[in-house]
Every structure is written in C-alpha cells, then in structure tokens.
N, C-alpha and C. Protein backbone atom coordinates (compact mmCIF):
# COMPACT_ATOMS: atom_id res chain seq x y z
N UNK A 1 58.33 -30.96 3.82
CA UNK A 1 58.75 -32.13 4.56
C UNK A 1 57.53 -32.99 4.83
N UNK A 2 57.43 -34.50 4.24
CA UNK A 2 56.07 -35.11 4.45
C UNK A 2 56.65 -35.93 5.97
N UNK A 3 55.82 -35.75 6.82
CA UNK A 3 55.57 -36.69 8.40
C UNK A 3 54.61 -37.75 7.94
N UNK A 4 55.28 -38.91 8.95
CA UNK A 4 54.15 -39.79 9.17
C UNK A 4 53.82 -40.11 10.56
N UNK A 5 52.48 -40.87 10.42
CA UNK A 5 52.08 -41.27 11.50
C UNK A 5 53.57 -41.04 12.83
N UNK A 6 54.05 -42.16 13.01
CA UNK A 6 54.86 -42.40 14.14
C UNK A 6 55.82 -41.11 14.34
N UNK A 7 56.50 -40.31 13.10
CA UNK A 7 56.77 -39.28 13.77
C UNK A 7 56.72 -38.15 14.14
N UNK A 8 54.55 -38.13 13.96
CA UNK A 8 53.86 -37.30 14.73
C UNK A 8 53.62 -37.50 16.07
N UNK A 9 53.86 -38.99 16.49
CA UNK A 9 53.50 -39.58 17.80
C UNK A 9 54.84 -38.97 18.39
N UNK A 10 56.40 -38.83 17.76
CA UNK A 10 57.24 -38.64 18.59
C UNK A 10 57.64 -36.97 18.99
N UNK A 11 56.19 -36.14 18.34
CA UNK A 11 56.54 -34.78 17.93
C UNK A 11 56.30 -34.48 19.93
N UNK A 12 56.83 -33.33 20.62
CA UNK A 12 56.72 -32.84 21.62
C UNK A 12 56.66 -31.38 21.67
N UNK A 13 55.90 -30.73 23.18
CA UNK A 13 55.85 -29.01 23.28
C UNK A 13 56.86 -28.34 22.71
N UNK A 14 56.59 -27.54 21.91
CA UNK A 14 57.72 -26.16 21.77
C UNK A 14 58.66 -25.82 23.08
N UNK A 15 57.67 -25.81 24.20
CA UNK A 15 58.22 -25.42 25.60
C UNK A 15 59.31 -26.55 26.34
N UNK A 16 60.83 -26.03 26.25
CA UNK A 16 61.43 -27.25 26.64
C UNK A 16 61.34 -27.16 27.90
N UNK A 17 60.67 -26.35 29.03
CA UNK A 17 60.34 -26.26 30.31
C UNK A 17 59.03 -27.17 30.62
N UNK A 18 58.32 -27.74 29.51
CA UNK A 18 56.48 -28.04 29.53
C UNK A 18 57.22 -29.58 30.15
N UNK A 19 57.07 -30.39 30.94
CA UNK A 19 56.75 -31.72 31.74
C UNK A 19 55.56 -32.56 31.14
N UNK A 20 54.60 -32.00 30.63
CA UNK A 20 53.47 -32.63 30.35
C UNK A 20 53.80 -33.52 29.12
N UNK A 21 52.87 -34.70 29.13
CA UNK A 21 52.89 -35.46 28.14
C UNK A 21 51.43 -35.13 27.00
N UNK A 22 51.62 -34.27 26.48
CA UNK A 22 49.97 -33.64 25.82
C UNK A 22 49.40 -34.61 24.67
N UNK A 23 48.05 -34.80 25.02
CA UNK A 23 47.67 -35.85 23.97
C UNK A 23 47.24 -34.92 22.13
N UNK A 24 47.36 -33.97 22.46
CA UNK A 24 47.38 -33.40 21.00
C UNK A 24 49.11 -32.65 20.80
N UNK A 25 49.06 -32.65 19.19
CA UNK A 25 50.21 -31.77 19.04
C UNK A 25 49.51 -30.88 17.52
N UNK A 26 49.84 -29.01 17.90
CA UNK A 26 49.31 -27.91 17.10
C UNK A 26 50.44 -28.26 16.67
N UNK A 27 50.24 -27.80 14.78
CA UNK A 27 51.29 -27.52 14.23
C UNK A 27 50.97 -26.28 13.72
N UNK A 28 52.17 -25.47 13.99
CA UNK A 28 52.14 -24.05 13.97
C UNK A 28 52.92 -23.88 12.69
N UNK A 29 53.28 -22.43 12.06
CA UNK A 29 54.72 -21.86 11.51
C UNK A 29 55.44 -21.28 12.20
N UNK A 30 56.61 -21.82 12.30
CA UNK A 30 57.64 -20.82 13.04
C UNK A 30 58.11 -19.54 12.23
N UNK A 31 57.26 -19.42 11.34
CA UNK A 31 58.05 -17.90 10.79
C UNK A 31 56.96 -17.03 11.10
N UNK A 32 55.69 -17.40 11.68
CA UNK A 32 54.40 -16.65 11.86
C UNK A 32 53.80 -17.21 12.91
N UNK A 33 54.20 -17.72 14.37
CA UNK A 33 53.27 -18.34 15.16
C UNK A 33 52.40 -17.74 15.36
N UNK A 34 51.79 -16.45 15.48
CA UNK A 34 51.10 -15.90 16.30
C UNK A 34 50.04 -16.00 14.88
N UNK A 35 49.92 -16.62 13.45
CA UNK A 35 49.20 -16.73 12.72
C UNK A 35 48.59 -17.95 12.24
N UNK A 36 46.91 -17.77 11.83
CA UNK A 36 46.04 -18.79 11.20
C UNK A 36 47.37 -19.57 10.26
N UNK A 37 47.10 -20.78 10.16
CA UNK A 37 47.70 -21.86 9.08
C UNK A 37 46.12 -22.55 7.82
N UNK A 38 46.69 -22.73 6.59
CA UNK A 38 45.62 -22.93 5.85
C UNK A 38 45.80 -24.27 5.63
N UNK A 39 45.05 -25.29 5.97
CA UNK A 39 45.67 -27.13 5.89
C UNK A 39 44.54 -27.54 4.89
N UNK A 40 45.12 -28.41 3.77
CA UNK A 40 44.10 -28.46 2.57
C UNK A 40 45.00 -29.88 2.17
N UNK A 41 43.85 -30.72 1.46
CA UNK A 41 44.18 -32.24 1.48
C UNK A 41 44.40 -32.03 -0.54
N UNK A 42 45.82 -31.93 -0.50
CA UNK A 42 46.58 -32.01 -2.07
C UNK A 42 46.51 -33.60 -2.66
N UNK A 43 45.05 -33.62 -3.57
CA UNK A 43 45.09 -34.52 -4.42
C UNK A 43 45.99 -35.21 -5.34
N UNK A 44 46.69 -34.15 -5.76
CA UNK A 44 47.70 -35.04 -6.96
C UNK A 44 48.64 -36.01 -6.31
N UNK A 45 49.45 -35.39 -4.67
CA UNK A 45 49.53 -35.93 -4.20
C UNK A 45 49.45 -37.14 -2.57
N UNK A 46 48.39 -36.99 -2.38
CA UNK A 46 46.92 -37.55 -1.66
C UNK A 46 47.94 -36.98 -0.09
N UNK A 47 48.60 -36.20 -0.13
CA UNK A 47 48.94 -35.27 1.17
C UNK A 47 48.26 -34.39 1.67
N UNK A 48 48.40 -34.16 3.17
CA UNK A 48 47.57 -33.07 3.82
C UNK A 48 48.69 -31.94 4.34
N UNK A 49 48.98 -30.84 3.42
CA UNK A 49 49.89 -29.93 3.54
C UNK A 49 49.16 -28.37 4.07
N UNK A 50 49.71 -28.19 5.39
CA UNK A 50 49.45 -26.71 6.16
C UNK A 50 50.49 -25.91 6.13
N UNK A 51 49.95 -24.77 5.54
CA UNK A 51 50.51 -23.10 5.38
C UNK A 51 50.57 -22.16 5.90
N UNK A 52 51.47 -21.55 6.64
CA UNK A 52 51.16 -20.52 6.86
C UNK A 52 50.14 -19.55 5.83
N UNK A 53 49.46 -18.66 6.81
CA UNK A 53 48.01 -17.96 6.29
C UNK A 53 48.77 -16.49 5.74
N UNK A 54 50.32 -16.05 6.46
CA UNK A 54 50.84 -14.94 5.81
C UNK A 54 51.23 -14.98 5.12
N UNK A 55 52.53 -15.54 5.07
CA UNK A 55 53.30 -15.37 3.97
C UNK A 55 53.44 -16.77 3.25
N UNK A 56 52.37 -18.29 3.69
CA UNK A 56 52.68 -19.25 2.25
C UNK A 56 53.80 -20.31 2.53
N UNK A 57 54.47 -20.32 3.50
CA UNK A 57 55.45 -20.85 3.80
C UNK A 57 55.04 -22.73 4.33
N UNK A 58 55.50 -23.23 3.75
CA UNK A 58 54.81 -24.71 4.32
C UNK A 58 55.40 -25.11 5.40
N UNK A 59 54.45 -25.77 6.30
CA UNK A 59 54.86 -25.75 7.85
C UNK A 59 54.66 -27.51 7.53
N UNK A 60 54.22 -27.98 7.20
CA UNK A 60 54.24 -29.72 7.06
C UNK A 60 53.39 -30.47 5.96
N UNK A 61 53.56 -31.53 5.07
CA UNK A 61 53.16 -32.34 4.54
C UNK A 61 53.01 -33.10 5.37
N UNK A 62 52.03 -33.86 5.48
CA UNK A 62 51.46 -35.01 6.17
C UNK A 62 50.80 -36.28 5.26
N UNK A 63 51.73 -37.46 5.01
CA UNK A 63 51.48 -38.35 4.44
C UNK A 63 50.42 -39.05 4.84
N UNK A 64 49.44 -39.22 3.69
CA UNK A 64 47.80 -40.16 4.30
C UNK A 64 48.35 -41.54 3.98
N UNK A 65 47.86 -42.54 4.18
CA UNK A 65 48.00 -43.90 4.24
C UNK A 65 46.77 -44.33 3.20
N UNK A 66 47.10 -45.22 2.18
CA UNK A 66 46.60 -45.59 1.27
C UNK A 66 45.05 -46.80 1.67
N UNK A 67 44.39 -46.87 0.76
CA UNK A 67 43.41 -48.24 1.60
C UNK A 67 42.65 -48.27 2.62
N UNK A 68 42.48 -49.46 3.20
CA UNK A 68 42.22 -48.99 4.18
C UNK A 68 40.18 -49.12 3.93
N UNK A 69 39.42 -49.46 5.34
CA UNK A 69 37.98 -48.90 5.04
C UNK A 69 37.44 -47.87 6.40
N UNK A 70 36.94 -46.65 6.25
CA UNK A 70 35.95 -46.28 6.91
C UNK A 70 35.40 -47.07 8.56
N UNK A 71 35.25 -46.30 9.22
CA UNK A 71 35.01 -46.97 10.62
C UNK A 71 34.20 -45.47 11.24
C-alpha cells in the first residue's frame, strides 16, 4: 500500500484510549510489533518500503515526491 504525505499527517496512536496529539507517527507491523522493521528506498520504484525484520511482510510503501531541490 503506497501513503502519501497528507495521509501520513492523518495517521493516529494505535491506542484508541491515547488523547495526545503526537508529533511523530512509528510505523510498526502488525503481524510482528514487538519486531525491528527493515525500511530501504526501492529505486525502480523511487518508494520508501518498510518490512517487517521476521517474516518480510510489507508494513508500508511510502511515495517520495519527484523534483524538487535540497534545503
């Protein structure tokens, strides 16, 4: 599943009890939370896709934005 920008901004806690508005969001696997994820920037198609570290399972594509300069 590739995300973009805005609906990483609309992503929220796992915890539907958490109140907080957190300025980061972990992306975990739900088939392995309690495990490392391997996130590696896939050239062919200029995505940043993280894995679970057990069993391989893709937890998100993350679409990069084309262009653009350096800052």
């Amino acid at each position: 599943m590739a995300l973009l920008r805005h609906q990483l901004d609309l992503m929220q806690c796992d915890d539907p009890a958490c109140a907080i508005a957190h300025e980061r969001v972990y992306l975990h696997s739900r088939c392995h939370p309690e495990i490392p994820v391997f996130v590696y920037y896939d050239r062919p198609t200029g995505n940043i896709v993280a894995e679970c570290a057990l069993c391989g399972e893709q937890i998100v594509e993350i679409s990069v934005a084309e262009g653009g300069t350096v800052q």
